[in-house]
C-alpha atoms as a PDB file:
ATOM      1  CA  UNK A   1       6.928 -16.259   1.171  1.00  0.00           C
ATOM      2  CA  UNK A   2       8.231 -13.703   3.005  1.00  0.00           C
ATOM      3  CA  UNK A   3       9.216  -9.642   2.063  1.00  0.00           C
ATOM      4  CA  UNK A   4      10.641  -7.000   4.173  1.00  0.00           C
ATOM      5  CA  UNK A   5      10.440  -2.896   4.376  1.00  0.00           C
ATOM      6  CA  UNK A   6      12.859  -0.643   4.223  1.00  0.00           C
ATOM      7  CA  UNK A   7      13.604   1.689   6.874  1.00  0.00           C
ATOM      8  CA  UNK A   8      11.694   4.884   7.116  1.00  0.00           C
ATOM      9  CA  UNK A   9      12.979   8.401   8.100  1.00  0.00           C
ATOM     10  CA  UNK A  10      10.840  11.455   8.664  1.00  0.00           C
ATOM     11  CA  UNK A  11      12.142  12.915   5.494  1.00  0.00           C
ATOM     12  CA  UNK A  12      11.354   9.501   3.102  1.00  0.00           C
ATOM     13  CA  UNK A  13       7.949   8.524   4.447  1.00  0.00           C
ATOM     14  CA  UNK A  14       6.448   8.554   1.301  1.00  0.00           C
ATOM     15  CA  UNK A  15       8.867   6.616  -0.420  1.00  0.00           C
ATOM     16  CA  UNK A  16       8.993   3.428   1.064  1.00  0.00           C
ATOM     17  CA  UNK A  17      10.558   0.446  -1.229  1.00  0.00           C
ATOM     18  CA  UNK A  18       8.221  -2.644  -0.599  1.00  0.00           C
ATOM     19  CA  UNK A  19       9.039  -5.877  -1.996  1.00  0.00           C
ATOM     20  CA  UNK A  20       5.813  -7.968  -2.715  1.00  0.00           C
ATOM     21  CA  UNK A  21       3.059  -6.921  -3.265  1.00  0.00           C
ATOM     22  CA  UNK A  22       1.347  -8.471  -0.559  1.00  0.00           C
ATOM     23  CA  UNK A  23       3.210  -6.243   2.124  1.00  0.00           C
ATOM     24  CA  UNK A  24       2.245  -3.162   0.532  1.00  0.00           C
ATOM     25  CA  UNK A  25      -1.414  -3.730   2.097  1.00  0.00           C
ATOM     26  CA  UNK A  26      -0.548  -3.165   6.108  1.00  0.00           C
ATOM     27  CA  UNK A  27       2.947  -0.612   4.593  1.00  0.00           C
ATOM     28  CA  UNK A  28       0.657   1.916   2.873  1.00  0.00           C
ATOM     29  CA  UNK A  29      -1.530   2.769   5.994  1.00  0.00           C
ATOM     30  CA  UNK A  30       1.454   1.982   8.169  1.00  0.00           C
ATOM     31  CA  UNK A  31       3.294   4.432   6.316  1.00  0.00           C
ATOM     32  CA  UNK A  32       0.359   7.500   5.967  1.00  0.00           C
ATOM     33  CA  UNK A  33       0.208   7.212  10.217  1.00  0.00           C
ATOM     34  CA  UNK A  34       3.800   6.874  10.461  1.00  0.00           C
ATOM     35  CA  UNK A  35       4.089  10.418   8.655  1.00  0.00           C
ATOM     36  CA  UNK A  36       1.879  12.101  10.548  1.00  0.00           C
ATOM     37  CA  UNK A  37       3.339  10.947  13.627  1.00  0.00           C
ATOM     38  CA  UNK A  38       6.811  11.270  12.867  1.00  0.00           C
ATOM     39  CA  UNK A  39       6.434  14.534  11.381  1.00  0.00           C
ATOM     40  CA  UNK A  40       5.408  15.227  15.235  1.00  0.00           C
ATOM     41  CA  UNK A  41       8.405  13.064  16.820  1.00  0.00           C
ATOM     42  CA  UNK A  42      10.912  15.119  14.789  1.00  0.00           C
ATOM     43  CA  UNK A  43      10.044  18.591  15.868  1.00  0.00           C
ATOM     44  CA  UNK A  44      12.239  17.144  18.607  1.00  0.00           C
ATOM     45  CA  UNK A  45      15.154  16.109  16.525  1.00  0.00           C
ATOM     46  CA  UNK A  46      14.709  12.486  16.478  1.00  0.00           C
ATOM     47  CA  UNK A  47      14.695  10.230  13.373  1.00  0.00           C
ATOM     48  CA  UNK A  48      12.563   7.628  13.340  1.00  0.00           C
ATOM     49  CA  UNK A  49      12.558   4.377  11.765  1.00  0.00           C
ATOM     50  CA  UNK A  50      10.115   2.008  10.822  1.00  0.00           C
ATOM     51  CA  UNK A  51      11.027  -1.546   9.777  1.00  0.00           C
ATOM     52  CA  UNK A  52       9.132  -5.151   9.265  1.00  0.00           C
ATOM     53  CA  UNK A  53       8.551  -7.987   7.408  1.00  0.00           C
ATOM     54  CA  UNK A  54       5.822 -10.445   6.486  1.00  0.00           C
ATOM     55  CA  UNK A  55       5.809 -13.863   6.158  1.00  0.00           C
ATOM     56  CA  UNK A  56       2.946 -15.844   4.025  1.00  0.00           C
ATOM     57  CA  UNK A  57       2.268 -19.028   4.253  1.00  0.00           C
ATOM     58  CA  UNK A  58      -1.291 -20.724   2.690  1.00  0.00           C
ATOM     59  CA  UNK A  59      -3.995 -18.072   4.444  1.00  0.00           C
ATOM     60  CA  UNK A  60      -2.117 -17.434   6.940  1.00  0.00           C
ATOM     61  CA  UNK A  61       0.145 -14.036   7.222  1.00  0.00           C
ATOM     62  CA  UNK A  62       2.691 -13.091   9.951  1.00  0.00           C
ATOM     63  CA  UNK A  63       3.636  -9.572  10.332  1.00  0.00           C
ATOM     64  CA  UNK A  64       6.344  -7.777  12.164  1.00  0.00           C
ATOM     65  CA  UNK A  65       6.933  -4.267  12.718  1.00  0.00           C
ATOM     66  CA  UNK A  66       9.311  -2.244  14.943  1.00  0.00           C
ATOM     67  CA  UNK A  67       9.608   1.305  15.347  1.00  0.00           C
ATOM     68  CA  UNK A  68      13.603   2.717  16.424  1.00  0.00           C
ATOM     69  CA  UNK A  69      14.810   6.079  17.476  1.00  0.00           C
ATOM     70  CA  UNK A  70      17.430   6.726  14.824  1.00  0.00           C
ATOM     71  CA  UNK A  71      19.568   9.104  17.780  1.00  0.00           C
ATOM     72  CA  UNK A  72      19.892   6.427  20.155  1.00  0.00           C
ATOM     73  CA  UNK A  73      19.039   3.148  18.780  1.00  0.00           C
ATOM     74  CA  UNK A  74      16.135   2.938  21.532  1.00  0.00           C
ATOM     75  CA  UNK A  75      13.693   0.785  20.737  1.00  0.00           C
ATOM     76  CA  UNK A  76       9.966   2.425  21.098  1.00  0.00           C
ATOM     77  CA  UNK A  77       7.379  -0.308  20.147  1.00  0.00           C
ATOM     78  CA  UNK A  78       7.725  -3.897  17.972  1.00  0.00           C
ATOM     79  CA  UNK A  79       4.814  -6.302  17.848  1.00  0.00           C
ATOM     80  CA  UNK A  80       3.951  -9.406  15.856  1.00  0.00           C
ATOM     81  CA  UNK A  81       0.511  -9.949  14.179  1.00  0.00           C
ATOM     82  CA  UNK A  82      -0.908 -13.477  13.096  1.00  0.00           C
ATOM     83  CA  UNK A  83      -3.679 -13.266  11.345  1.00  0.00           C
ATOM     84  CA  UNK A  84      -5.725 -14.843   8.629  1.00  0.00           C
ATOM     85  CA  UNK A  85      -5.216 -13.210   4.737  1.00  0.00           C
ATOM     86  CA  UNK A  86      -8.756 -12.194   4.860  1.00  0.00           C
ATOM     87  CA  UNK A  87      -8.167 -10.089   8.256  1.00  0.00           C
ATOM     88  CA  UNK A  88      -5.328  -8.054   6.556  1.00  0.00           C
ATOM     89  CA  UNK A  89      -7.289  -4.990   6.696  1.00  0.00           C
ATOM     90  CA  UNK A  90      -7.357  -5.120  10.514  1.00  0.00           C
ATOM     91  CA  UNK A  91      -4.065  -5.574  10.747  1.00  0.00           C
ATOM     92  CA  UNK A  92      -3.523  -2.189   8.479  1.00  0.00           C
ATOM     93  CA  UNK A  93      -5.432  -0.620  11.558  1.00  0.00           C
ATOM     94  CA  UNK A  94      -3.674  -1.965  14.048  1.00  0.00           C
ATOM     95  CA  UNK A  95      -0.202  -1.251  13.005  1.00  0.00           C
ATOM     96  CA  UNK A  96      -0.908   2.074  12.372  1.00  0.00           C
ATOM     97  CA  UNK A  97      -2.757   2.896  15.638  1.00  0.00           C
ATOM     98  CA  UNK A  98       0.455   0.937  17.133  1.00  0.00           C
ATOM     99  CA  UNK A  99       2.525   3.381  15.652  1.00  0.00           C
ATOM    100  CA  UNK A 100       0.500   6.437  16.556  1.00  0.00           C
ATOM    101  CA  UNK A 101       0.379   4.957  20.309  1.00  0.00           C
ATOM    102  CA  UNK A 102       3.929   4.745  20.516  1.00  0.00           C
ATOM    103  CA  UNK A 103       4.576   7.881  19.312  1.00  0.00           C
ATOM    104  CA  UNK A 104       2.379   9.710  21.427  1.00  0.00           C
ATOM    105  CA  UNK A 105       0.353  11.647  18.648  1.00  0.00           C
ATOM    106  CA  UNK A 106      -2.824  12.550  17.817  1.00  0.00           C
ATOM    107  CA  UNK A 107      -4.904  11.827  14.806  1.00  0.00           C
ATOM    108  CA  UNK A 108      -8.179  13.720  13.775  1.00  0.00           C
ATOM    109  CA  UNK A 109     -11.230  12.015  13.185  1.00  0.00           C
ATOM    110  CA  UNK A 110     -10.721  12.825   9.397  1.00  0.00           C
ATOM    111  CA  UNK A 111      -7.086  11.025   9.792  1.00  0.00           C
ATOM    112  CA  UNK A 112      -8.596   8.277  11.682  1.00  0.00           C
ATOM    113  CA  UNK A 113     -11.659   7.044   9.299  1.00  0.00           C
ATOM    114  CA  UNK A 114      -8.815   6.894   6.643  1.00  0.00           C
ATOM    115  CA  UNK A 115      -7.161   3.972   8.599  1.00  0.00           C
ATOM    116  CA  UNK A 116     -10.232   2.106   8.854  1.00  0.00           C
ATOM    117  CA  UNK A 117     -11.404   2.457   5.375  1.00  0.00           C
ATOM    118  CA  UNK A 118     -11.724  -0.831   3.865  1.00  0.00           C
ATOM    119  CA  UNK A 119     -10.873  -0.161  -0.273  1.00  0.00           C
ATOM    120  CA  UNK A 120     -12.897  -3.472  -0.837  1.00  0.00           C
ATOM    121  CA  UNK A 121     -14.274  -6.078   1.317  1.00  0.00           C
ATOM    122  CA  UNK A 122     -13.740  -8.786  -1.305  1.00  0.00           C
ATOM    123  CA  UNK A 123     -10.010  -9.592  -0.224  1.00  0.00           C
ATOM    124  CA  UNK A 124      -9.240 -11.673  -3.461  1.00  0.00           C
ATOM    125  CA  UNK A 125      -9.712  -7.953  -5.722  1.00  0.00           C
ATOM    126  CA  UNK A 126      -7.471  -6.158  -3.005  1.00  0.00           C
ATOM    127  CA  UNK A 127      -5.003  -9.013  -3.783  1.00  0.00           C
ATOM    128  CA  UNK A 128      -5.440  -8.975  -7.785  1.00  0.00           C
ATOM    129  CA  UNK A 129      -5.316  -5.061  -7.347  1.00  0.00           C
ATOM    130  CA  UNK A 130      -1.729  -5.356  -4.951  1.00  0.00           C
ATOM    131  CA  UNK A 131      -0.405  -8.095  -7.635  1.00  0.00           C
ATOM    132  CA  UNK A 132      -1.258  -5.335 -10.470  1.00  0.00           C
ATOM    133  CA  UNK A 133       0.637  -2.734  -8.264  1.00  0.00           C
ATOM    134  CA  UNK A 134       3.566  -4.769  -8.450  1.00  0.00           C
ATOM    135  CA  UNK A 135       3.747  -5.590 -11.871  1.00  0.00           C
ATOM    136  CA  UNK A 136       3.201  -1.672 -12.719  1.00  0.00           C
ATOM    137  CA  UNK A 137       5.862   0.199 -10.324  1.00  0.00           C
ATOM    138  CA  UNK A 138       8.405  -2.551 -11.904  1.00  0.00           C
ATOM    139  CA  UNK A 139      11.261  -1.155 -13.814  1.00  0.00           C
ATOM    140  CA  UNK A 140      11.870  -0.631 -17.403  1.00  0.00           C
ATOM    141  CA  UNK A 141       8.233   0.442 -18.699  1.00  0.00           C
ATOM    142  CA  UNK A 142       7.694  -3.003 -20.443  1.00  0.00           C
ATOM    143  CA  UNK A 143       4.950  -3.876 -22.356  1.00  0.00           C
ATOM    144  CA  UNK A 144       4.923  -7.423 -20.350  1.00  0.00           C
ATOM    145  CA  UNK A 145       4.393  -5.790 -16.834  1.00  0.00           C
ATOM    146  CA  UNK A 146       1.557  -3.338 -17.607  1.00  0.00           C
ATOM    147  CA  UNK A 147      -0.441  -6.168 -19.797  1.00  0.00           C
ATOM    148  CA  UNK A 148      -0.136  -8.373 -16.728  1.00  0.00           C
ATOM    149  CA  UNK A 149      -1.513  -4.943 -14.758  1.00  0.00           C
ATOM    150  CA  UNK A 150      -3.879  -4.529 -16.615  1.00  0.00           C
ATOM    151  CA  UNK A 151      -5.140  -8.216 -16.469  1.00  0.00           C
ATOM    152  CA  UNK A 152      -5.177  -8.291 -12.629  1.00  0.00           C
ATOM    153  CA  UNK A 153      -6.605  -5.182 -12.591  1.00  0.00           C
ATOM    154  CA  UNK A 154      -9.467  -6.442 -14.786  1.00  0.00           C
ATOM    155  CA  UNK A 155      -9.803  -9.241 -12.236  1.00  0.00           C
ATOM    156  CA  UNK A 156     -10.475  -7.287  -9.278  1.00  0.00           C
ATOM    157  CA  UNK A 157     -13.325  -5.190 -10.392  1.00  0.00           C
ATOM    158  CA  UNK A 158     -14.731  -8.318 -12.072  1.00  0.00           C
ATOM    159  CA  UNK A 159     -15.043  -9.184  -8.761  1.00  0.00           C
ATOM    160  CA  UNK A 160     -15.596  -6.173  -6.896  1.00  0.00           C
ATOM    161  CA  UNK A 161     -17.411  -3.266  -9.665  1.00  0.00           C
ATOM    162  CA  UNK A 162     -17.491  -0.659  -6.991  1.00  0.00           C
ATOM    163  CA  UNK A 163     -13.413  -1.084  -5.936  1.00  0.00           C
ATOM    164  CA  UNK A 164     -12.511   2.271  -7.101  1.00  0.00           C
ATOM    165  CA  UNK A 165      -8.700   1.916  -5.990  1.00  0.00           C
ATOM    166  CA  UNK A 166      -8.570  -0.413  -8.385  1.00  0.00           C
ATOM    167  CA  UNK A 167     -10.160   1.103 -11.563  1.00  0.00           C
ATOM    168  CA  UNK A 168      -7.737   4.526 -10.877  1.00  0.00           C
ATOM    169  CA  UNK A 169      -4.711   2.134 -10.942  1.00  0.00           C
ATOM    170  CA  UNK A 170      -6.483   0.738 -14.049  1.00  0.00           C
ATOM    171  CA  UNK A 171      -6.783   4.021 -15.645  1.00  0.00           C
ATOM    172  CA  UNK A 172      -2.626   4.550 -15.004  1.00  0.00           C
ATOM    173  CA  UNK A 173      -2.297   1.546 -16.780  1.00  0.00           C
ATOM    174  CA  UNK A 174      -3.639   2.567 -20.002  1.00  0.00           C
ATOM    175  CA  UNK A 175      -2.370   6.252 -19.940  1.00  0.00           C
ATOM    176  CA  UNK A 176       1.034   4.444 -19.114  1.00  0.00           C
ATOM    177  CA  UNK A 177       0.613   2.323 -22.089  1.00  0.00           C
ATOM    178  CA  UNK A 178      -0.434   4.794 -24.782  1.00  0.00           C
ATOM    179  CA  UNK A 179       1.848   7.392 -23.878  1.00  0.00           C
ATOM    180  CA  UNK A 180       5.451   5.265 -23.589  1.00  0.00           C
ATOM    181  CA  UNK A 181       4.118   4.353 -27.075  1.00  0.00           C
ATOM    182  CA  UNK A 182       3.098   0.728 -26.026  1.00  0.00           C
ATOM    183  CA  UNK A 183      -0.306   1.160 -27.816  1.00  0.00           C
ATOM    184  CA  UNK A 184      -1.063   4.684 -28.988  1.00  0.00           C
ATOM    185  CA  UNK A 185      -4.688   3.969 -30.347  1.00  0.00           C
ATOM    186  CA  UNK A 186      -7.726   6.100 -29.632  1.00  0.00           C
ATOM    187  CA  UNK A 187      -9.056   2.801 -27.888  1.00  0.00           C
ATOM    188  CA  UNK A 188      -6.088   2.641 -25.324  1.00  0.00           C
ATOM    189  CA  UNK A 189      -7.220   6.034 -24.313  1.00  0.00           C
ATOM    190  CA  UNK A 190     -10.889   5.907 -24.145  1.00  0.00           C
ATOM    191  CA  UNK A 191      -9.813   2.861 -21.853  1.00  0.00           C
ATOM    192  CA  UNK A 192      -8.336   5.056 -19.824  1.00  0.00           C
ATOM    193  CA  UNK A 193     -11.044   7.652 -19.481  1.00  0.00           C
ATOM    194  CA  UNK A 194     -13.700   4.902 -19.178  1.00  0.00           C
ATOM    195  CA  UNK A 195     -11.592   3.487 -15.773  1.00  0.00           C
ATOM    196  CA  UNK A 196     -11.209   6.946 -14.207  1.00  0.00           C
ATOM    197  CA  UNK A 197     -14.870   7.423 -15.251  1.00  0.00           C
ATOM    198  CA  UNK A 198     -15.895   4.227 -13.052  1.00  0.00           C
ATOM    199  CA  UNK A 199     -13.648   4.721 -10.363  1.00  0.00           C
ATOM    200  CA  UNK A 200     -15.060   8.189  -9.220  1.00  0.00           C
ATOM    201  CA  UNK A 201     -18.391   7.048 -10.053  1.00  0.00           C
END
């Protein structure tokens, strides 16, 4: 199995397209460093670009990342990552250090606890909860996608009550639903409430 991301310049950070849901694990942090840094790296007029891919295979991932001046074509850092799927939070870390490193910036301590943050330490929820992400940022606003959203979403705080990442994308899922008119009962929206409720708890 194997997904790739798009390239990122300073002025699209935020909007990375990932394809699988497994990738957007390591991208998100990546991605949150990368801005910071490139924000930085641009003050001098230089685009940068961030690209990868991961390859999955059993419980085993391999990552590859890359960062390129845009001006020049210069390469300024690439490294692969093998590591097992339940070690995918250090490699969030580690990219995004990588990236920080090779960009020469600077990240408060505030900046810094946010790339070590584990959401969950059961990694079977964080992979329900990334499956769930998928299925919701899909196209066309079908019923389909958000009920399978919701499902996986039920999944990972079944096995992890405290994930609040997890019950905040479950609380999307419902307002989604009730409000494109997929289910516009009172129940869809006390749903809702009740998710945000737990995940801020």
């Amino acid at each position: 199995m194997s997904t790739n991301i798009s390239t990122v310049a300073p002025d699209q950070v935020d909007r990375v397209d990932v394809r699988g849901p497994r990738f957007a694990a390591w991208v998100t942090t990546a991605v949150i460093v990368a801005a910071l840094a490139v924000s930085a790296f641009s003050n001098v007029g230089a685009a940068v670009i961030l690209e990868g891919s991961v390859r999955r295979e059993g419980n085993r991932v391999r990552v590859t990342a890359q960062l390129i001046n845009a001006k020049n074509d210069h390469h300024l850092w690439a490294e692969t990552y093998d590591r097992d799927l339940t070690d995918v939070f250090s490699i969030q870390s580690a990219v995004a250090q990588e990236i920080v490193t090779a960009l020469r910036a600077h990240l408060s301590p505030q900046e810094k606890e946010r790339i070590e943050r584990k959401p969950t330490e059961n990694s079977q929820a964080y992979d329900f909860y990334l499956q769930a992400r998928d299925y919701y940022s899909r196209p066309g606003n079908l019923a389909e996608n958000f009920s399978n959203a919701e499902r996986l979403c039920e999944e990972a705080v079944g096995l992890d009550p405290a994930f609040a990442l997890a019950y905040a994308q479950l609380s999307r899922i419902h307002s989604v639903m009730y409000w494109f008119a997929h289910d516009r009962s009172p129940e869809r929206l006390a749903r809702a409430e009740s998710a945000k409720a737990k995940g801020s708890a």
